[in-house]
N, C-alpha and C. Protein backbone atom coordinates (compact mmCIF):
# COMPACT_ATOMS: atom_id res chain seq x y z
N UNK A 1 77.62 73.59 115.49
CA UNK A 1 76.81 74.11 116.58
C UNK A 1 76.90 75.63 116.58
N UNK A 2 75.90 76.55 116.44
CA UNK A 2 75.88 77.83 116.45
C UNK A 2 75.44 78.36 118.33
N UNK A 3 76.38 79.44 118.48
CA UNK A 3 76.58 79.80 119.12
C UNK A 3 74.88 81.12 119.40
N UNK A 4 74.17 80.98 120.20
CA UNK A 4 73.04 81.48 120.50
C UNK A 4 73.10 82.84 120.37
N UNK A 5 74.49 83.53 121.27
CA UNK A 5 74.86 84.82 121.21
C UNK A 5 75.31 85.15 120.27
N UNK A 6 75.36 84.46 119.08
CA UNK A 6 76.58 85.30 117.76
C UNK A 6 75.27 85.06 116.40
N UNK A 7 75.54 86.66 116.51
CA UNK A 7 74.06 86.97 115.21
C UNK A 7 75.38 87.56 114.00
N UNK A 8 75.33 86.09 112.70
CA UNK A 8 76.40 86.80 112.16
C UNK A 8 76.09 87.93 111.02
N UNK A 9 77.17 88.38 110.63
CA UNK A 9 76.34 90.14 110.11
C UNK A 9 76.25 89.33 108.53
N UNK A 10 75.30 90.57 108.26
CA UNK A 10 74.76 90.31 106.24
C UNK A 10 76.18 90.50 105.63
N UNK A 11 75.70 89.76 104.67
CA UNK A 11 77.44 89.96 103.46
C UNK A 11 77.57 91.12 103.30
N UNK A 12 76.47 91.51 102.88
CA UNK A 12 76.86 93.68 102.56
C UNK A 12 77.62 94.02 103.58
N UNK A 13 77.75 93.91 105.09
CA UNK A 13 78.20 94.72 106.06
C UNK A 13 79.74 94.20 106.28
N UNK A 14 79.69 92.75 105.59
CA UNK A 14 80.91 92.15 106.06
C UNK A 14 81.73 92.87 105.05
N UNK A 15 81.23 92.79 103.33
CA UNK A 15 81.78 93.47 102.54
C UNK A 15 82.51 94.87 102.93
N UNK A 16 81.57 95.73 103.48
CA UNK A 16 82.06 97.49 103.47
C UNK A 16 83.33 97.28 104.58
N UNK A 17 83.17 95.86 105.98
CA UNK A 17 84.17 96.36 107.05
C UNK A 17 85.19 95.83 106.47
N UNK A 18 85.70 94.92 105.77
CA UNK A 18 86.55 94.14 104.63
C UNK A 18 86.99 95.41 103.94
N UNK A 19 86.15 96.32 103.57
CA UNK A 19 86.72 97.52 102.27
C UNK A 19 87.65 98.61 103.21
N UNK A 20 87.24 98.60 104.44
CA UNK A 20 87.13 99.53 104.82
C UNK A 20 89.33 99.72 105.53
N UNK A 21 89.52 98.39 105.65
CA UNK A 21 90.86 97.65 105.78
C UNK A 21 91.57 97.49 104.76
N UNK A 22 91.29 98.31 103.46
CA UNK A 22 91.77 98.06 102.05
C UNK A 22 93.40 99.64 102.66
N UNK A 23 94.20 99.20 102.26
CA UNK A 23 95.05 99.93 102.32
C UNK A 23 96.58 99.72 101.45
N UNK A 24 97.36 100.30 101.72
CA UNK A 24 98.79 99.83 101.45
C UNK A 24 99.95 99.47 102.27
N UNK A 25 99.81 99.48 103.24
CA UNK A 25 100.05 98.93 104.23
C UNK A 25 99.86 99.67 105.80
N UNK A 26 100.79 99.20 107.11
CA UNK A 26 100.40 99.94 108.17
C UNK A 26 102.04 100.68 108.83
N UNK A 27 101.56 101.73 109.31
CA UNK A 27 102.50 102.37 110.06
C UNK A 27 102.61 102.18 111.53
N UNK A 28 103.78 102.57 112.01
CA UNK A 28 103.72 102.60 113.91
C UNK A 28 104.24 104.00 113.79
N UNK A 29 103.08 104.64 115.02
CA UNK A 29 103.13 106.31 115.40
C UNK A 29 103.89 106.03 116.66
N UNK A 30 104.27 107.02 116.86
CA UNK A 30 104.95 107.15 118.47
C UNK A 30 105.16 108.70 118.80
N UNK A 31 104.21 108.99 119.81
CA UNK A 31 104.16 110.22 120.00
C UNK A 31 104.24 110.46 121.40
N UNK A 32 105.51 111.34 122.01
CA UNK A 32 106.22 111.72 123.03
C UNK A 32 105.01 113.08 123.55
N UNK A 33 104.08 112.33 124.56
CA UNK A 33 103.00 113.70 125.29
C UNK A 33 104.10 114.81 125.80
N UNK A 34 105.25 114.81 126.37
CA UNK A 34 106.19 116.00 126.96
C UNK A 34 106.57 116.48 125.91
N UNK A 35 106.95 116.54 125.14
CA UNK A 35 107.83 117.09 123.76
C UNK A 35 106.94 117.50 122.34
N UNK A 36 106.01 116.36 121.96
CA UNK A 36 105.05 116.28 121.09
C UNK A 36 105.82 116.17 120.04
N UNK A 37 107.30 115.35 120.44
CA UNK A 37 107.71 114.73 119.04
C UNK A 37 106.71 113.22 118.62
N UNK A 38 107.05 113.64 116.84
CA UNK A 38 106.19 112.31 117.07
C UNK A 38 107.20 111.85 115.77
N UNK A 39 107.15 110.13 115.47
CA UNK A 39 107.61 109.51 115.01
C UNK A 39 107.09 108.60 114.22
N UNK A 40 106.95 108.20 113.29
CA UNK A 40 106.61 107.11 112.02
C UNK A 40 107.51 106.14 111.65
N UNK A 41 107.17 104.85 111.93
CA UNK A 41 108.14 104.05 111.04
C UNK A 41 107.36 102.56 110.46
N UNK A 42 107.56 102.41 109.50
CA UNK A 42 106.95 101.23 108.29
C UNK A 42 107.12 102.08 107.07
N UNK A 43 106.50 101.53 105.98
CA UNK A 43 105.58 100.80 106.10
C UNK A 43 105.83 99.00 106.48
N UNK A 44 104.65 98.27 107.22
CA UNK A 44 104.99 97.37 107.41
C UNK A 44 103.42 96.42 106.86
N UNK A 45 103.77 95.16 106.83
CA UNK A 45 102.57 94.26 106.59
C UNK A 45 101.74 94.06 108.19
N UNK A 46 100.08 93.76 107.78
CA UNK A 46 99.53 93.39 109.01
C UNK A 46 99.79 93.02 110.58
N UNK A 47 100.47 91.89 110.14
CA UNK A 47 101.32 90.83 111.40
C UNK A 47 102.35 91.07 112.07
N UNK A 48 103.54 91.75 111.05
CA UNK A 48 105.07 92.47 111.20
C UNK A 48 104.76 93.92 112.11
N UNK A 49 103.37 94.80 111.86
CA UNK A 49 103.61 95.90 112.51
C UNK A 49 103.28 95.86 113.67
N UNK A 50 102.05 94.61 113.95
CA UNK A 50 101.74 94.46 115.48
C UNK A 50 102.94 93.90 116.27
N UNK A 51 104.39 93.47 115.71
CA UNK A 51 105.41 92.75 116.72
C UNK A 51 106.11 94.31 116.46
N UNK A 52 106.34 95.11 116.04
CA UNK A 52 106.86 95.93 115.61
C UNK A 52 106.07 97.79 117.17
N UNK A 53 105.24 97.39 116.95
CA UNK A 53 104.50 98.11 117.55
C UNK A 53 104.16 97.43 118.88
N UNK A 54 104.89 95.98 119.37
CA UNK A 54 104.50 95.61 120.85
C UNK A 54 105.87 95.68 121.06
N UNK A 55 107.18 96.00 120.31
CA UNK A 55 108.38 95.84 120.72
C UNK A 55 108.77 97.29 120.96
N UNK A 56 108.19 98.45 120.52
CA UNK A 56 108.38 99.76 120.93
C UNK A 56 107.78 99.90 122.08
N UNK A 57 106.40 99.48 122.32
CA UNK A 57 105.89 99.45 123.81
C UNK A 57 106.33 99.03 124.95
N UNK A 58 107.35 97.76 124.77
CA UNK A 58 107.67 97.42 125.52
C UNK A 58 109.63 97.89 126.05
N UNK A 59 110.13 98.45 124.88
CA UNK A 59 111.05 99.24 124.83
C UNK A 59 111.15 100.32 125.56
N UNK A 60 110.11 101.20 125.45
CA UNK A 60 109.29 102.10 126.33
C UNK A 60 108.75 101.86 127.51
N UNK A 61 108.00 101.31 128.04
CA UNK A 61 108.07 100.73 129.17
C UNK A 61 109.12 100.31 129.88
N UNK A 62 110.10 99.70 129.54
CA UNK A 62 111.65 99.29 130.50
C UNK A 62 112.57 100.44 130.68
N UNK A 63 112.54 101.17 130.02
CA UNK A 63 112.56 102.61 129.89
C UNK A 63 112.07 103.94 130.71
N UNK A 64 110.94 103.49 131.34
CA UNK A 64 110.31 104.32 132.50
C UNK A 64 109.38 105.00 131.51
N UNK A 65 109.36 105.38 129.95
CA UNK A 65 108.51 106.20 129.35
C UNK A 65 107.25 105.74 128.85
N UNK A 66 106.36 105.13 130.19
CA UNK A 66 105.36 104.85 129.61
C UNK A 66 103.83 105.78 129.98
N UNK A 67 104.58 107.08 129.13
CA UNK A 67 103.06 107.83 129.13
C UNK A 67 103.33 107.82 127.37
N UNK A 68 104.67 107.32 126.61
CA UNK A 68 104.71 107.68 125.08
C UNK A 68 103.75 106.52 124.62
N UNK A 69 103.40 107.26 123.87
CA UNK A 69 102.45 106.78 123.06
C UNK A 69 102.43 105.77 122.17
N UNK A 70 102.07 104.84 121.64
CA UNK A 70 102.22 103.99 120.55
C UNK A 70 101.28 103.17 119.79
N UNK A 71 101.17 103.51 118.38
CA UNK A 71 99.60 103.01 117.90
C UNK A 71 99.90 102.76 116.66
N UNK A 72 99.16 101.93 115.91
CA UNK A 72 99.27 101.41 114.74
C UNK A 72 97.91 102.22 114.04
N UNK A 73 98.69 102.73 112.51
CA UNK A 73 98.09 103.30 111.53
C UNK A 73 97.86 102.68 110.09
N UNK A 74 96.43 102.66 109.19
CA UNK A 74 96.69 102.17 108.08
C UNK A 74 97.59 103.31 107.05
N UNK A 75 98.37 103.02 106.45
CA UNK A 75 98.76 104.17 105.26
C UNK A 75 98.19 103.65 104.01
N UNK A 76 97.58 105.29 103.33
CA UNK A 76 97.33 104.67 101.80
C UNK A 76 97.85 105.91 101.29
N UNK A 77 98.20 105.23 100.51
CA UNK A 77 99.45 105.91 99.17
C UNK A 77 98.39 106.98 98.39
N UNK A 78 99.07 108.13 97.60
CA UNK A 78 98.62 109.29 97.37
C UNK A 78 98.00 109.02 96.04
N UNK A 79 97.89 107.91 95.29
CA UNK A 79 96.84 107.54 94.43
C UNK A 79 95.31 106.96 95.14
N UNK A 80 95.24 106.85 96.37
CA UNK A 80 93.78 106.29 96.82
C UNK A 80 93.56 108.29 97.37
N UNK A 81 93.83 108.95 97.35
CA UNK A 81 92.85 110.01 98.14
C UNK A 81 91.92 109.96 97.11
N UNK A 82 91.81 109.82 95.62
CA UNK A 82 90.25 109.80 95.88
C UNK A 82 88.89 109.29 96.15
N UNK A 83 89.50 108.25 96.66
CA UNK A 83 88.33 107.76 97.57
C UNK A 83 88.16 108.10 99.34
N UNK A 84 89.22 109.10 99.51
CA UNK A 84 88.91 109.21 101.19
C UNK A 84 87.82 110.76 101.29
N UNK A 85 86.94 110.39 102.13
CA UNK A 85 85.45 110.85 102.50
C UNK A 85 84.86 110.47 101.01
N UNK A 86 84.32 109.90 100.51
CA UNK A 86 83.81 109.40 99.15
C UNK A 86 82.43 108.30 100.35
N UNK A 87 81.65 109.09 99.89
CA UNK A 87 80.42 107.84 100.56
C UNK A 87 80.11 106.63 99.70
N UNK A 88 79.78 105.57 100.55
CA UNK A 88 79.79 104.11 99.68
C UNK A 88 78.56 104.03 99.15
């Protein structure tokens, strides 16, 4: 049964957002707005950085420091720059 509201996208588009997630793995940022220390730690796989990155948030939060920041980054290793700004 297809869903009325869900127009699914052309293969080309699914392809480029698929490419676009090509990496070497992901990092967790953590950046202190009072200080503007900031912090990196992974690399980690997909799944591992999101528990990784909800356990600093919530570390932070019990903590009282919840204006710090915390966000998940892709990293790619210094053999892909040449494809970063490279149009498809």
């Amino acid at each position: 049964m297809e869903d009325p509201e869900f127009e699914p996208l052309p293969s080309w588009l699914v392809d480029r957002v698929a490419g676009l997630d090509v990496c070497d793995g992901y990092i967790v940022l953590i950046v202190d707005p009072q200080t503007f220390e900031t912090d990196a730690h992974g690399p980690f796989d997909g799944l591992r950085v999101l528990e990784i990155a909800d356990r600093f948030r919530r570390d932070f939060d019990r903590a009282g420091l919840t204006d710090v920041v915390v966000r998940v980054a892709r990293l790619h290793g210094p053999g892909r720059t040449k494809d970063v700004g490279r149009a498809a």
